[in-house]
PDB file of N, CA and C in Angstrom:
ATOM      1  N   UNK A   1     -94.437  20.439 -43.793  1.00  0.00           N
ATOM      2  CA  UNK A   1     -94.433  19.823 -45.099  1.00  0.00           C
ATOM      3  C   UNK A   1     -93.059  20.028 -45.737  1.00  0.00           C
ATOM      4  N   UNK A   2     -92.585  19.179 -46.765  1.00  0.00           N
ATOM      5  CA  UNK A   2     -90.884  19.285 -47.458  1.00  0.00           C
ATOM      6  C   UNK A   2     -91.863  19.996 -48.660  1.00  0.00           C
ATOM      7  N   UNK A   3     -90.853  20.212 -48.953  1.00  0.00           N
ATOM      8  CA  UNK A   3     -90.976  21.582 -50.354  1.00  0.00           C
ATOM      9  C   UNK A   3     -89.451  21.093 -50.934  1.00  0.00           C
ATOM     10  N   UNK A   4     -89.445  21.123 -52.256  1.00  0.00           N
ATOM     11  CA  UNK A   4     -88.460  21.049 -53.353  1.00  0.00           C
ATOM     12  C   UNK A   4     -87.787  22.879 -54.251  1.00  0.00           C
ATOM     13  N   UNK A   5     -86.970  23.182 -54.102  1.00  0.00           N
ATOM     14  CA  UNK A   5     -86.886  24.160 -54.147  1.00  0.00           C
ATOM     15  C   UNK A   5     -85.570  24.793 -54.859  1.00  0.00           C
ATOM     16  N   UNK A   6     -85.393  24.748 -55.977  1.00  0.00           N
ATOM     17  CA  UNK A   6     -84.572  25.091 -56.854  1.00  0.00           C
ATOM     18  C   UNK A   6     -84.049  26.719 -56.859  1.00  0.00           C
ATOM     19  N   UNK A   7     -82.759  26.794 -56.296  1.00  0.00           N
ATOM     20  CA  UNK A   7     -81.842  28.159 -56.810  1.00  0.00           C
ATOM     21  C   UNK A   7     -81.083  28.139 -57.923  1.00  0.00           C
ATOM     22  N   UNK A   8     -81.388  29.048 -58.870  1.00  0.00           N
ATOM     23  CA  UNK A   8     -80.412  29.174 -60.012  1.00  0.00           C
ATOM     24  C   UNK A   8     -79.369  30.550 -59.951  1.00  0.00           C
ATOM     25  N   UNK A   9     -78.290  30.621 -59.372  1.00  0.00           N
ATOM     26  CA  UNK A   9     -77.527  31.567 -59.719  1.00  0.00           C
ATOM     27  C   UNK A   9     -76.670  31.262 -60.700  1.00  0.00           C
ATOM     28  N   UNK A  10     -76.917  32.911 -61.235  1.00  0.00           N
ATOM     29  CA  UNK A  10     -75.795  33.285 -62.508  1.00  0.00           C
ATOM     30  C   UNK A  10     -75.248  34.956 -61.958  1.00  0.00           C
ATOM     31  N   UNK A  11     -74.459  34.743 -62.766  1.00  0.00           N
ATOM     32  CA  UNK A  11     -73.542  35.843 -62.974  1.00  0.00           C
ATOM     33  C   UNK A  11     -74.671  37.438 -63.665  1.00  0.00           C
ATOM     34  N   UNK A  12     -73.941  38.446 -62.704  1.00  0.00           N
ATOM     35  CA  UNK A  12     -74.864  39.844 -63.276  1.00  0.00           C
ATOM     36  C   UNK A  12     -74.756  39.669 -64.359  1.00  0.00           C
ATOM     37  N   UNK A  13     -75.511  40.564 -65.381  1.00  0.00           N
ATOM     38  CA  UNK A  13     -75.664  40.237 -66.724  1.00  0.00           C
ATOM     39  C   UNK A  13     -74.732  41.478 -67.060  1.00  0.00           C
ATOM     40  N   UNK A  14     -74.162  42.601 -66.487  1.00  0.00           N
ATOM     41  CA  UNK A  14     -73.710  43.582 -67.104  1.00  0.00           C
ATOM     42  C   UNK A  14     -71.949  43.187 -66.596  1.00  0.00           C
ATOM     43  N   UNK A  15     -71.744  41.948 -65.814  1.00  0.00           N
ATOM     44  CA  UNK A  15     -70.407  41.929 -65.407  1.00  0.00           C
ATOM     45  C   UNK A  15     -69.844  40.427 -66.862  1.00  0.00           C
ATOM     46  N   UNK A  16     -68.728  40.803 -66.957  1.00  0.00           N
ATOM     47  CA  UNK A  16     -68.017  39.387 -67.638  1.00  0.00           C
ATOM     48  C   UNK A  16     -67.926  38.384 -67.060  1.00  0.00           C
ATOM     49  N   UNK A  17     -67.823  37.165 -67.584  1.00  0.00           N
ATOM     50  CA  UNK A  17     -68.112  35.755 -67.283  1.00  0.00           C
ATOM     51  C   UNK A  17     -66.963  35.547 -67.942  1.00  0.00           C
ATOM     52  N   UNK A  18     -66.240  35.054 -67.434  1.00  0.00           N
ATOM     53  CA  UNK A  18     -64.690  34.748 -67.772  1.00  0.00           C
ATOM     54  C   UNK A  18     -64.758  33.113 -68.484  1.00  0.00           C
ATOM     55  N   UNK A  19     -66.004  31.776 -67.475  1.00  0.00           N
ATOM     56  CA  UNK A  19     -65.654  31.020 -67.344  1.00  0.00           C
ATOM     57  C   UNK A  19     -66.886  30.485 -68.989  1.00  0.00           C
ATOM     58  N   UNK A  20     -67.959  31.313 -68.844  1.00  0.00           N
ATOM     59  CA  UNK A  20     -68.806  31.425 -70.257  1.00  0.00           C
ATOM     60  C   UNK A  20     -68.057  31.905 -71.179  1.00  0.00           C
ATOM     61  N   UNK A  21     -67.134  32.667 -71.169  1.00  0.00           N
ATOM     62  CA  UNK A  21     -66.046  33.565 -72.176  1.00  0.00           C
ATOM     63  C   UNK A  21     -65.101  32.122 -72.458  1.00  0.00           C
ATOM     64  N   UNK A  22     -64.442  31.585 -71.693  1.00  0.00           N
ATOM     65  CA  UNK A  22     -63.663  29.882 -71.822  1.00  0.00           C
ATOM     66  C   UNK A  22     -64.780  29.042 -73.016  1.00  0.00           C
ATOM     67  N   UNK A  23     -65.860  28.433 -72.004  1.00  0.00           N
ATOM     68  CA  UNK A  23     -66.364  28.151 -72.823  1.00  0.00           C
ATOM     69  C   UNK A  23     -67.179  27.910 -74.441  1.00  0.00           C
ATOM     70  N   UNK A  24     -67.548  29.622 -74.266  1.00  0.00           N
ATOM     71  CA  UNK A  24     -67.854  29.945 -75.732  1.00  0.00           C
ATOM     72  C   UNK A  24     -66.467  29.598 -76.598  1.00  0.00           C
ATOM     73  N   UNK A  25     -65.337  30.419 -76.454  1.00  0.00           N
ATOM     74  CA  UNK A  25     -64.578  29.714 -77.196  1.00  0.00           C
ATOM     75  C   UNK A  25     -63.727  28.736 -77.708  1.00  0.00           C
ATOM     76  N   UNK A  26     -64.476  27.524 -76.704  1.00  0.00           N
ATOM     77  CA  UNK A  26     -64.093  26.121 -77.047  1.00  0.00           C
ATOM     78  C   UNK A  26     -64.881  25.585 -77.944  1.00  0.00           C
ATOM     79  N   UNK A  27     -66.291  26.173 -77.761  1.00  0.00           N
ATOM     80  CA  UNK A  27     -67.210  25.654 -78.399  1.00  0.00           C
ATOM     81  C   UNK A  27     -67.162  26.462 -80.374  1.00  0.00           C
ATOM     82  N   UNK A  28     -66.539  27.637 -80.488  1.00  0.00           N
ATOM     83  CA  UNK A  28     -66.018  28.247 -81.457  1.00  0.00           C
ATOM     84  C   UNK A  28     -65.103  27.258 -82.231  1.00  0.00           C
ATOM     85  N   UNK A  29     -64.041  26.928 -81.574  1.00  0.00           N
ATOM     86  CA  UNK A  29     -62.879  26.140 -81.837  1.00  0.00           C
ATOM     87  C   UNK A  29     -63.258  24.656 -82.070  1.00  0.00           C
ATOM     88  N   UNK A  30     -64.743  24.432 -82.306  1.00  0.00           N
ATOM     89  CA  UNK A  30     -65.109  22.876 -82.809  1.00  0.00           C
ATOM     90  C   UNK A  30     -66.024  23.456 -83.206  1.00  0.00           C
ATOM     91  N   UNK A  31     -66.138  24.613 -84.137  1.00  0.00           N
ATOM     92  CA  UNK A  31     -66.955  25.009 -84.865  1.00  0.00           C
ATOM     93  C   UNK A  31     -68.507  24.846 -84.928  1.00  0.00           C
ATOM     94  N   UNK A  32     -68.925  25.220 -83.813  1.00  0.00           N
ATOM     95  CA  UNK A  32     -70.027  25.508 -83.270  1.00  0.00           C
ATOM     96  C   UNK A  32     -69.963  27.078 -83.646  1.00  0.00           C
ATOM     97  N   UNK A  33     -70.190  27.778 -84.527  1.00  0.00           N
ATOM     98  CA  UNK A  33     -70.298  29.332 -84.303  1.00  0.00           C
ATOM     99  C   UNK A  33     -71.469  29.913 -84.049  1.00  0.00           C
ATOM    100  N   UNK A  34     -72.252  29.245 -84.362  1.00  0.00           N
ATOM    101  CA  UNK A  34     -73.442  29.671 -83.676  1.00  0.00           C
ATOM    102  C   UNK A  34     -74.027  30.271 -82.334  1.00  0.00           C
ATOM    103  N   UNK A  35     -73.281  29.820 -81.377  1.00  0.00           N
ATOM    104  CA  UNK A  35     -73.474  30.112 -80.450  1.00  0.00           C
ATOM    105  C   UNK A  35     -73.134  31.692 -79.767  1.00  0.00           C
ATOM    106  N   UNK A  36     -73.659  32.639 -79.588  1.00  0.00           N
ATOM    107  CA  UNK A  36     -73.472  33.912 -79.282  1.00  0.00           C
ATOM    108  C   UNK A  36     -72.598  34.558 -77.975  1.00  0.00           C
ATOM    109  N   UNK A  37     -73.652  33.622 -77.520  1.00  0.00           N
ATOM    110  CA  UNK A  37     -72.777  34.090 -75.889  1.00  0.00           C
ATOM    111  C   UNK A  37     -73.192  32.947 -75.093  1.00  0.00           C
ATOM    112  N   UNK A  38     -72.515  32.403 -73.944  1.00  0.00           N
ATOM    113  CA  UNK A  38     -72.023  31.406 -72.887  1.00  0.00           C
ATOM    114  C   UNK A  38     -72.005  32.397 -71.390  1.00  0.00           C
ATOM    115  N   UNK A  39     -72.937  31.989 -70.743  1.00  0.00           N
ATOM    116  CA  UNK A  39     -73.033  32.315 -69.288  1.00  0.00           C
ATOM    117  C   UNK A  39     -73.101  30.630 -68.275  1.00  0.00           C
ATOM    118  N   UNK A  40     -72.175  31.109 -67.584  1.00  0.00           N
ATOM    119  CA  UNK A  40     -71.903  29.679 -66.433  1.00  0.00           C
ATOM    120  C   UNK A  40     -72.988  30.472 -65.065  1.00  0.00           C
ATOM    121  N   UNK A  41     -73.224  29.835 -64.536  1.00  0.00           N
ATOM    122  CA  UNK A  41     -73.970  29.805 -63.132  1.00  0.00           C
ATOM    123  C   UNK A  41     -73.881  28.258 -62.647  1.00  0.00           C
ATOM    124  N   UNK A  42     -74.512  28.495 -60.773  1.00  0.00           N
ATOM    125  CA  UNK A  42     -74.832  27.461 -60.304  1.00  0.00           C
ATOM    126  C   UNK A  42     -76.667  26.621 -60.106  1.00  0.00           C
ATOM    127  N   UNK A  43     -77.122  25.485 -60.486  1.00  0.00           N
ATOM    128  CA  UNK A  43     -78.078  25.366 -59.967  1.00  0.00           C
ATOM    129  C   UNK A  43     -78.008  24.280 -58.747  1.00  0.00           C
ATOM    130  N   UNK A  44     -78.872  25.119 -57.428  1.00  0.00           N
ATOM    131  CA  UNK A  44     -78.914  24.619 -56.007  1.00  0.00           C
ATOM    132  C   UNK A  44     -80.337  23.556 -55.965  1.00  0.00           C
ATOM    133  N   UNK A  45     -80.288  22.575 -55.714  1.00  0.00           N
ATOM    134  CA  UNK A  45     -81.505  22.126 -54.529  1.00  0.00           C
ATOM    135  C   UNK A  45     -81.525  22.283 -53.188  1.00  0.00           C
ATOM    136  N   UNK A  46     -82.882  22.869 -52.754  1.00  0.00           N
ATOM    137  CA  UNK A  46     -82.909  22.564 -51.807  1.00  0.00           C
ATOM    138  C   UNK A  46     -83.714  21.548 -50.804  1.00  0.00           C
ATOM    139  N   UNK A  47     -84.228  21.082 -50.560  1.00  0.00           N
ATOM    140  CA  UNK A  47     -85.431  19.956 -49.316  1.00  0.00           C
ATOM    141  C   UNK A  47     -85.798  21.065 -48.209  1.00  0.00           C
ATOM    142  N   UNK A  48     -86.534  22.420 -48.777  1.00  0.00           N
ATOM    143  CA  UNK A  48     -86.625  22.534 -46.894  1.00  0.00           C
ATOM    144  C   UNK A  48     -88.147  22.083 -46.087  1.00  0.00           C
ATOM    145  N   UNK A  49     -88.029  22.498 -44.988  1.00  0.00           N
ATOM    146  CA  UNK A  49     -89.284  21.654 -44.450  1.00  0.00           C
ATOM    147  C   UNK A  49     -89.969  23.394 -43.786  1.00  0.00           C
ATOM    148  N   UNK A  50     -91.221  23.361 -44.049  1.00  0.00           N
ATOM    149  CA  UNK A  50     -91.628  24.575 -43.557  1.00  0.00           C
ATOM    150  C   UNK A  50     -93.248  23.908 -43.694  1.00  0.00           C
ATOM    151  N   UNK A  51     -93.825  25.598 -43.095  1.00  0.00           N
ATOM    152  CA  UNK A  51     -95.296  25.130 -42.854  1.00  0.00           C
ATOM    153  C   UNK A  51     -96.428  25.625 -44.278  1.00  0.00           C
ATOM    154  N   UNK A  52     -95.521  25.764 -45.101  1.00  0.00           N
ATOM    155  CA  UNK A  52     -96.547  26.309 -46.623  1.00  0.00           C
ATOM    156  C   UNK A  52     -95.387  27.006 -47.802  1.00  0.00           C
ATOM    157  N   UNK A  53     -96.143  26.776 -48.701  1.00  0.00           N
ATOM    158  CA  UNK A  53     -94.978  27.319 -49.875  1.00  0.00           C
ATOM    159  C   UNK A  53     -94.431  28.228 -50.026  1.00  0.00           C
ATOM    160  N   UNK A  54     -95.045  29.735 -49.242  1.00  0.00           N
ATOM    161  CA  UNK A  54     -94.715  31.472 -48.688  1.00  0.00           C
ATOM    162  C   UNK A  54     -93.208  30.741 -48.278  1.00  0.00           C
ATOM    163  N   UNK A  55     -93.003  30.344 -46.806  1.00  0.00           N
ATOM    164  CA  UNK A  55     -92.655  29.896 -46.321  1.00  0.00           C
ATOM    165  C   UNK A  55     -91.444  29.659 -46.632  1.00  0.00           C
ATOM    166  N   UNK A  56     -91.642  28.124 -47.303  1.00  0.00           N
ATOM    167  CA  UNK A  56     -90.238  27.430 -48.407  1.00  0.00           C
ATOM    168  C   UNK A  56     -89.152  28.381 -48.943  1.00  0.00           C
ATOM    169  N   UNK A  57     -90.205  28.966 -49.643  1.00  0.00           N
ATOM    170  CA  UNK A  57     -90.203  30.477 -50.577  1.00  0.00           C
ATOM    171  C   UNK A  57     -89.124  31.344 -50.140  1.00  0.00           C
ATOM    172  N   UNK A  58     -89.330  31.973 -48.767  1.00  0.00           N
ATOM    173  CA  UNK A  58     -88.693  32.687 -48.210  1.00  0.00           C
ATOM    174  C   UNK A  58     -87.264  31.945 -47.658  1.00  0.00           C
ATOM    175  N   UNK A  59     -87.137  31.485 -46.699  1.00  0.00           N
ATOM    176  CA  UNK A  59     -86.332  30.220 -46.217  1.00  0.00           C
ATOM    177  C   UNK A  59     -85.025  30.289 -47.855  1.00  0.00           C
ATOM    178  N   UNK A  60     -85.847  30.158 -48.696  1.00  0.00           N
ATOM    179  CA  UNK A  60     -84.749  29.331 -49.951  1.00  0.00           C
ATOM    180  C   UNK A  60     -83.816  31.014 -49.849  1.00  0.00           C
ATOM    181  N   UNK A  61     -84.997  32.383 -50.807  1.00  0.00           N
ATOM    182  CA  UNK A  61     -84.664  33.613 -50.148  1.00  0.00           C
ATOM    183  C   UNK A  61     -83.578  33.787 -49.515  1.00  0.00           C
ATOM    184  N   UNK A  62     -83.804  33.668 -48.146  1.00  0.00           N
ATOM    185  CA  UNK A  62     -82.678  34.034 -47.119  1.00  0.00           C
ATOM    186  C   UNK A  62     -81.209  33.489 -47.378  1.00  0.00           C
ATOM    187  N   UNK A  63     -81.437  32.182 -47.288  1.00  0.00           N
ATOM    188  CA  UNK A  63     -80.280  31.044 -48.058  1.00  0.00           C
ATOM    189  C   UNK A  63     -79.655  32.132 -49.198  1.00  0.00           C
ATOM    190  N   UNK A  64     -80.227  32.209 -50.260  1.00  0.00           N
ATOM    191  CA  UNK A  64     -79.873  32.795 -51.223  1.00  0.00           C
ATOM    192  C   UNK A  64     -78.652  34.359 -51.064  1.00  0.00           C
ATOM    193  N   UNK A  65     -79.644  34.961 -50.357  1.00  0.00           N
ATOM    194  CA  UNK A  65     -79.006  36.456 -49.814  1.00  0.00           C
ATOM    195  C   UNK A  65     -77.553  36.246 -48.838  1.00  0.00           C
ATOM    196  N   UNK A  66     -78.180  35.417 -48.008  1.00  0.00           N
ATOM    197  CA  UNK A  66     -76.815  34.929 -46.739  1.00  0.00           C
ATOM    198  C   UNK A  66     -75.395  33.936 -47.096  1.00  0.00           C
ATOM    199  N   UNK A  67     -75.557  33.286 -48.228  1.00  0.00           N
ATOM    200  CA  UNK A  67     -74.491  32.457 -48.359  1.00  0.00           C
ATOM    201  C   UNK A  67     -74.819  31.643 -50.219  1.00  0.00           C
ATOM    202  N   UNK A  68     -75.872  31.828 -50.701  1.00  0.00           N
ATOM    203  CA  UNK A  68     -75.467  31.266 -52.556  1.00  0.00           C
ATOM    204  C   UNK A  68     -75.185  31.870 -53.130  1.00  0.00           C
ATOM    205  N   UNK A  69     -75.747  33.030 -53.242  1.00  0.00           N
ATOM    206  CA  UNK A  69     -75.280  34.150 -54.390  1.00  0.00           C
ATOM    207  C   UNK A  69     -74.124  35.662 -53.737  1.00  0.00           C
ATOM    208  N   UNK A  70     -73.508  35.903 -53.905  1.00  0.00           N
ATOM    209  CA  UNK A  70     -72.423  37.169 -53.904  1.00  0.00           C
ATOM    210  C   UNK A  70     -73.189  38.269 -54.747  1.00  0.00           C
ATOM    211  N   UNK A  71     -73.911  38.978 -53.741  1.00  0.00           N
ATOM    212  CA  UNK A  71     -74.433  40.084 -54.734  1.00  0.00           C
ATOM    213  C   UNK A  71     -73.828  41.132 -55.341  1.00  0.00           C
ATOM    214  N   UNK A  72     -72.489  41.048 -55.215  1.00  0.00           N
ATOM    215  CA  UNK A  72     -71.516  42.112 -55.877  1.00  0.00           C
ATOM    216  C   UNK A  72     -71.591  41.815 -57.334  1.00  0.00           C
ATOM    217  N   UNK A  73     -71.453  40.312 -57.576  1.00  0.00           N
ATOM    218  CA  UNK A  73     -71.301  39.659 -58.644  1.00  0.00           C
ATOM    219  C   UNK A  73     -72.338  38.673 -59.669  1.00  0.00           C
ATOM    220  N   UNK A  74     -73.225  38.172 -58.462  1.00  0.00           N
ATOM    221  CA  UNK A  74     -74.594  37.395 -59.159  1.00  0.00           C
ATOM    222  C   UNK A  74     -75.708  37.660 -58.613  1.00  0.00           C
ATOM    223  N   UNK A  75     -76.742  36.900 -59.193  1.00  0.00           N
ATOM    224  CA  UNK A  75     -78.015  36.975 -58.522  1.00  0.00           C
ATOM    225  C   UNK A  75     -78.577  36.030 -58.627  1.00  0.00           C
ATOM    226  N   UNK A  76     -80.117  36.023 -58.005  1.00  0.00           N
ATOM    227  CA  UNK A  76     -80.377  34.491 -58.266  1.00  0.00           C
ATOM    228  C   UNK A  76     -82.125  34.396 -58.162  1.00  0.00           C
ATOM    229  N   UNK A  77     -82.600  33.262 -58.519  1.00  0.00           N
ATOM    230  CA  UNK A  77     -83.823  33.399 -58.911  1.00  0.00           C
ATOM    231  C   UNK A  77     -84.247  31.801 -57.952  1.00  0.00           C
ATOM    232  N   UNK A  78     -85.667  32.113 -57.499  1.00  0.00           N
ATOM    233  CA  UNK A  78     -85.907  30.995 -57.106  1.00  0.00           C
ATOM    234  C   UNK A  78     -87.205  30.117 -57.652  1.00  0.00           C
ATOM    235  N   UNK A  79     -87.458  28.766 -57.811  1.00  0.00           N
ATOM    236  CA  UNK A  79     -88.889  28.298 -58.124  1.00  0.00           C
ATOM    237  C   UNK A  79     -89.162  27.074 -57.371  1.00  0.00           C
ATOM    238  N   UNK A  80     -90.095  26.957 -56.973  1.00  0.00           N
ATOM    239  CA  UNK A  80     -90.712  25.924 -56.414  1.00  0.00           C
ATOM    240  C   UNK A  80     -91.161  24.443 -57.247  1.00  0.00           C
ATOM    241  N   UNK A  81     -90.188  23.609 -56.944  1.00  0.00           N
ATOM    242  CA  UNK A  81     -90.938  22.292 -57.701  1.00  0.00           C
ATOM    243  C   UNK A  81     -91.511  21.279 -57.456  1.00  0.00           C
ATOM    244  N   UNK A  82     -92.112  20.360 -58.148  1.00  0.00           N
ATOM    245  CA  UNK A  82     -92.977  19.400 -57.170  1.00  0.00           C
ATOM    246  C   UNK A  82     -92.410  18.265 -57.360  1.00  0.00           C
TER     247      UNK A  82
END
């Protein structure tokens, strides 16, 4: 069966975001002040084909650990969509 399968990496929450740090203060500088804090990340799709949603699940997982996220620096969360 295909499975739809969304990775969201972001940046650790205790490291700086240089590129959310850019941003926030562009968004300062057109007087938006509201805004507190700016975190950048990536969101992944994936299509994989497996035999049940465990499965998908894991598969996205591995992906994740082996080559999307840099665990020195981010992490990442996964969900299943339909």
């Amino acid at each position: 069966m295909l499975y739809n399968v969304q990775v969201k990496v972001m940046p650790l929450k205790n490291l700086l975001d240089p590129q959310g740090k850019a941003v926030q203060n562009g968004l300062f500088s057109l007087g938006l002040n509201n805004v507190k804090d700016v975190r950048i990340g990536k969101h992944i799709t994936l299509q994989i084909e497996a035999a049940n949603e465990q499965a998908a699940i894991a598969i996205a997982d591995e992906a994740g650990k082996k080559l999307l996220a840099n665990p020195v620096m981010e992490y990442f969360e996964i969900e299943l969509v339909n």
